[in-house]
C-alpha atoms as a PDB file:
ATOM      1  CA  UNK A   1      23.179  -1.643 166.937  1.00  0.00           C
ATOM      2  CA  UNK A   2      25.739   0.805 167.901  1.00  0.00           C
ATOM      3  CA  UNK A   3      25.247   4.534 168.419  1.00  0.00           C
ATOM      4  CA  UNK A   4      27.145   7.574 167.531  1.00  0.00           C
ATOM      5  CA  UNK A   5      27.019  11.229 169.250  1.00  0.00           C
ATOM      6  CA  UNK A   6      27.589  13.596 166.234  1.00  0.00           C
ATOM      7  CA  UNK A   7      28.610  17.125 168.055  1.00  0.00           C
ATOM      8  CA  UNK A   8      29.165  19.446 165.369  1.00  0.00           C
ATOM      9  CA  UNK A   9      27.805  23.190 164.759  1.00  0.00           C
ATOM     10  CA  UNK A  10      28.095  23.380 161.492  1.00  0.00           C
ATOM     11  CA  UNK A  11      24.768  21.927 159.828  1.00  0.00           C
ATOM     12  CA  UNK A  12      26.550  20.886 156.535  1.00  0.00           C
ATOM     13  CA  UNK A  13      28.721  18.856 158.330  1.00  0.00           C
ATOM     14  CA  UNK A  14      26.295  17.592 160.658  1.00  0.00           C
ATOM     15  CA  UNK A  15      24.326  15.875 157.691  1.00  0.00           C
ATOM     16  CA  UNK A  16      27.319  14.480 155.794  1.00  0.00           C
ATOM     17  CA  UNK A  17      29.131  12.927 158.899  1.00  0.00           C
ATOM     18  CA  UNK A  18      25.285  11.659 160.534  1.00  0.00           C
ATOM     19  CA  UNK A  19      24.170  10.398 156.311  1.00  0.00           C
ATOM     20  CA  UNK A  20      27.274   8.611 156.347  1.00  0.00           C
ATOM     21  CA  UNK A  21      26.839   6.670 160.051  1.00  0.00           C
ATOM     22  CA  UNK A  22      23.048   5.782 159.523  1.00  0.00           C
ATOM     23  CA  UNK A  23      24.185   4.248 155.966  1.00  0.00           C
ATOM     24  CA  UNK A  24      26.412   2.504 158.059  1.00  0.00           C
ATOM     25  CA  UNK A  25      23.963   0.882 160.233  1.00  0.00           C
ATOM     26  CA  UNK A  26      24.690   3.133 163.627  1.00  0.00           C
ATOM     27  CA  UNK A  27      22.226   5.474 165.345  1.00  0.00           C
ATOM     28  CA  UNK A  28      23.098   8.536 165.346  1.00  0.00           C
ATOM     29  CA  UNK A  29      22.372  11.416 167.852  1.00  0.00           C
ATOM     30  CA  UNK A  30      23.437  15.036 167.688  1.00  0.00           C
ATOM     31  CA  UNK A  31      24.698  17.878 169.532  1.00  0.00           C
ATOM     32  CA  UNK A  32      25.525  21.648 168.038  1.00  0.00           C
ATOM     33  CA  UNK A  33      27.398  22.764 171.394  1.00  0.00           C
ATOM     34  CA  UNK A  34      29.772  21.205 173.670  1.00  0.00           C
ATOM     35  CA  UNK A  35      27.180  21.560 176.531  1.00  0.00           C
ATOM     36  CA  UNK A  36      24.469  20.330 174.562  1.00  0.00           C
ATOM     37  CA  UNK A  37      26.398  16.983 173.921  1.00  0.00           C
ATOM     38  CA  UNK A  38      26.822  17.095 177.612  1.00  0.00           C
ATOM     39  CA  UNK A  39      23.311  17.447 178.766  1.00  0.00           C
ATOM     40  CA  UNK A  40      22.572  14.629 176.379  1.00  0.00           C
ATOM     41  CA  UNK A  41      25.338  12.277 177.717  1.00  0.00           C
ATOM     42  CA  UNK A  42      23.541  12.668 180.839  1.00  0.00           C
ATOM     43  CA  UNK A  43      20.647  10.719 179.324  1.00  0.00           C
ATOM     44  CA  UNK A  44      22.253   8.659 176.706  1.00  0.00           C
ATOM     45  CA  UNK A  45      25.171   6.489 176.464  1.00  0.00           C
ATOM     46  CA  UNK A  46      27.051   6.019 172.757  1.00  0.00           C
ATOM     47  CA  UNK A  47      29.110   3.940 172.090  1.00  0.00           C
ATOM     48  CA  UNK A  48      31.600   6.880 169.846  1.00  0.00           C
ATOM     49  CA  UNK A  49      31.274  10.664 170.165  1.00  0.00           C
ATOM     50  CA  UNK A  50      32.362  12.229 166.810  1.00  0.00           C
ATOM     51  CA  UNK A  51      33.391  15.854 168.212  1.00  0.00           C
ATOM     52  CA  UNK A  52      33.932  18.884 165.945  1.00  0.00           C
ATOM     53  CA  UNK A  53      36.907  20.977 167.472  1.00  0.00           C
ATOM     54  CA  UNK A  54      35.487  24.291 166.723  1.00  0.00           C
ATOM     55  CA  UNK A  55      32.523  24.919 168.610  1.00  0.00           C
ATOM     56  CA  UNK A  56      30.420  27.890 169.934  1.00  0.00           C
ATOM     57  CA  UNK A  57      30.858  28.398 173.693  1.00  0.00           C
ATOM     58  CA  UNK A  58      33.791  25.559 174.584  1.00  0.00           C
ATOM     59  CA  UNK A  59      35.573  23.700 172.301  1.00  0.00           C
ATOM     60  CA  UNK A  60      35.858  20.388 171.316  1.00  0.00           C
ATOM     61  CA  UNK A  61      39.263  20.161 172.753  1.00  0.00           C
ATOM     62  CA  UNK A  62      37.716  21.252 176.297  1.00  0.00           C
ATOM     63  CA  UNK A  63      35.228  18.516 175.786  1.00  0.00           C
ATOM     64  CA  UNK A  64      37.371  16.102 175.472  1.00  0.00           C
ATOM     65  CA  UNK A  65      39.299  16.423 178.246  1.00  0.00           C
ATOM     66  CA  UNK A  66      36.489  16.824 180.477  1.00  0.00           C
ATOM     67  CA  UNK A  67      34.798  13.542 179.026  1.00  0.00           C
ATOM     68  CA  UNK A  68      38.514  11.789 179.649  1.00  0.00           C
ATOM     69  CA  UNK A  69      38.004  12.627 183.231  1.00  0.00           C
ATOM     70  CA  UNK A  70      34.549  11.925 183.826  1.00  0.00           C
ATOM     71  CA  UNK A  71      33.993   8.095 184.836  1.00  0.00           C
ATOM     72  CA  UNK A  72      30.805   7.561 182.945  1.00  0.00           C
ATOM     73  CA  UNK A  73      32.374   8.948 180.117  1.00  0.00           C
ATOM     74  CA  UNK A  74      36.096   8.099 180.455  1.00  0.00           C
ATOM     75  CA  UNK A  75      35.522   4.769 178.111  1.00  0.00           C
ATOM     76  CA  UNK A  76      33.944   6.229 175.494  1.00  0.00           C
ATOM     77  CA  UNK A  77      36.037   6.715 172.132  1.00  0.00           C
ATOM     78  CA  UNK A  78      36.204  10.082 170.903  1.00  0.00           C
ATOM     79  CA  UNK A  79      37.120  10.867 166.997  1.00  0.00           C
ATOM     80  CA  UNK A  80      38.100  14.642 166.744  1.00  0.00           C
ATOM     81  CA  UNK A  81      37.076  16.038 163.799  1.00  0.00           C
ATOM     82  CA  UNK A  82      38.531  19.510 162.365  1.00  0.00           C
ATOM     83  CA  UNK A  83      39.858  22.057 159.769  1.00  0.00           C
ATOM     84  CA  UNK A  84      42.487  22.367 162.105  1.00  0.00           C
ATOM     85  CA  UNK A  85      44.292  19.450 160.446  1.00  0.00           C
ATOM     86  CA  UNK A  86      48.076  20.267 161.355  1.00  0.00           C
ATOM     87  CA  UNK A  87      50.292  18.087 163.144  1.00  0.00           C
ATOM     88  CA  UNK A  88      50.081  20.353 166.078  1.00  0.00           C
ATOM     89  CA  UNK A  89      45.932  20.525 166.238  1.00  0.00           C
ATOM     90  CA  UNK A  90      46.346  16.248 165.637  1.00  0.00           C
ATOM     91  CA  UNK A  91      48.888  16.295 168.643  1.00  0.00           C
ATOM     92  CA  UNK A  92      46.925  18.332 170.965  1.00  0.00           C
ATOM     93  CA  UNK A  93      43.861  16.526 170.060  1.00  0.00           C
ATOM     94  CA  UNK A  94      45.462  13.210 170.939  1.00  0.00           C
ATOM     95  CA  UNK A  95      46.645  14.800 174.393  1.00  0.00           C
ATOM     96  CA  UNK A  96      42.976  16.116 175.544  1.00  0.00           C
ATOM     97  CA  UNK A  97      42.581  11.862 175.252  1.00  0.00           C
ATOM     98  CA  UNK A  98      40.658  12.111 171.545  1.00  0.00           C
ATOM     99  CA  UNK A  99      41.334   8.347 170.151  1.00  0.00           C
ATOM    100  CA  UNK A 100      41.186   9.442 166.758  1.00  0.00           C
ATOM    101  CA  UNK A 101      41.669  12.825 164.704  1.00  0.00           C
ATOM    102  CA  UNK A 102      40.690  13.500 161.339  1.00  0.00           C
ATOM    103  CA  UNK A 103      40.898  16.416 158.992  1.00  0.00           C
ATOM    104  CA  UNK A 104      37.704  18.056 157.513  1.00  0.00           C
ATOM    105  CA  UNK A 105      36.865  17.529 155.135  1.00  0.00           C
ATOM    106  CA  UNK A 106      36.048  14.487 156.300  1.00  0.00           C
ATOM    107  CA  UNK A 107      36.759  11.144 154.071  1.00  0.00           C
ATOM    108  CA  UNK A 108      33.980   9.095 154.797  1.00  0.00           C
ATOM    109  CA  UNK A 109      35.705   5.677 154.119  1.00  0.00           C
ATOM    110  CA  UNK A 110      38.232   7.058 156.997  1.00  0.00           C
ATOM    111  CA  UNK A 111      35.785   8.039 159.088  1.00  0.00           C
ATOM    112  CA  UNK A 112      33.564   4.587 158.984  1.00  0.00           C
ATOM    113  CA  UNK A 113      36.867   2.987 159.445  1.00  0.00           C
ATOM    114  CA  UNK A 114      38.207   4.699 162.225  1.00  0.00           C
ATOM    115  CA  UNK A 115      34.717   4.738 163.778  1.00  0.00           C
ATOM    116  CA  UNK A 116      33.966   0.861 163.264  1.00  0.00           C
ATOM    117  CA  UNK A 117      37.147   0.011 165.156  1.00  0.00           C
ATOM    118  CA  UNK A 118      36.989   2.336 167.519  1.00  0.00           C
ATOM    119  CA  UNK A 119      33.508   0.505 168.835  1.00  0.00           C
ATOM    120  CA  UNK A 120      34.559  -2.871 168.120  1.00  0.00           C
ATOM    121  CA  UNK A 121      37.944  -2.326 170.565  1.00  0.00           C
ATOM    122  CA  UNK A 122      35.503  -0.372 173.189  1.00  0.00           C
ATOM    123  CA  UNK A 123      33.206  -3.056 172.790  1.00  0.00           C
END
């Protein structure tokens, strides 16, 4: 069974996005800070890090690029998730190294999509 790291501060989001993974079939674990999903990265290992780009303290797009560079983290698929849905936001979101970007709110279908093929090619 895969896993999913849910980092996300806001706590309506955090139950839509999670409720819609465990129907799914994935386990899902969760973060509400960048550096908590970090500390818990140091224990766990998912297999797709759903990453909110607003976030207290650094933001998801710091995250990202420091997961990118990390080598027990580099392979990891990230899907970007944000109310910053412009073309710009998508663009730099692609160029921290995010695999995916999506606009909140979030279309579950697209999400399970994007997330399902994201660990089947990382797989």
């Amino acid at each position: 069974m895969s896993t999913a790291l849910v980092v996300e501060d806001s706590v309506t989001d955090m139950q839509i996005i999670s409720s819609c993974l465990q129907q799914a079939g994935l386990n899902v674990l969760t973060a509400d800070s960048g550096e908590e999903a970090l500390v818990k990265l140091n224990t766990y290992k998912p297999d797709v890090i759903v990453l909110d780009v607003v976030l207290p303290g650094r933001s998801g797009f710091e995250v990202c690029r420091d997961l990118k560079t990390e080598a027990h983290t580099r392979k990891i698929p990230i899907v970007m998730c944000s109310t910053k849905g412009g073309e710009m936001d998508k663009f730099w979101g692609m160029k921290q190294g995010a695999d995916a970007y999506l606009a909140k709110p979030v279309d579950q279908t697209e999400l399970l999509r994007t997330v399902k093929q994201l660990v089947l090619r990382s797989a």
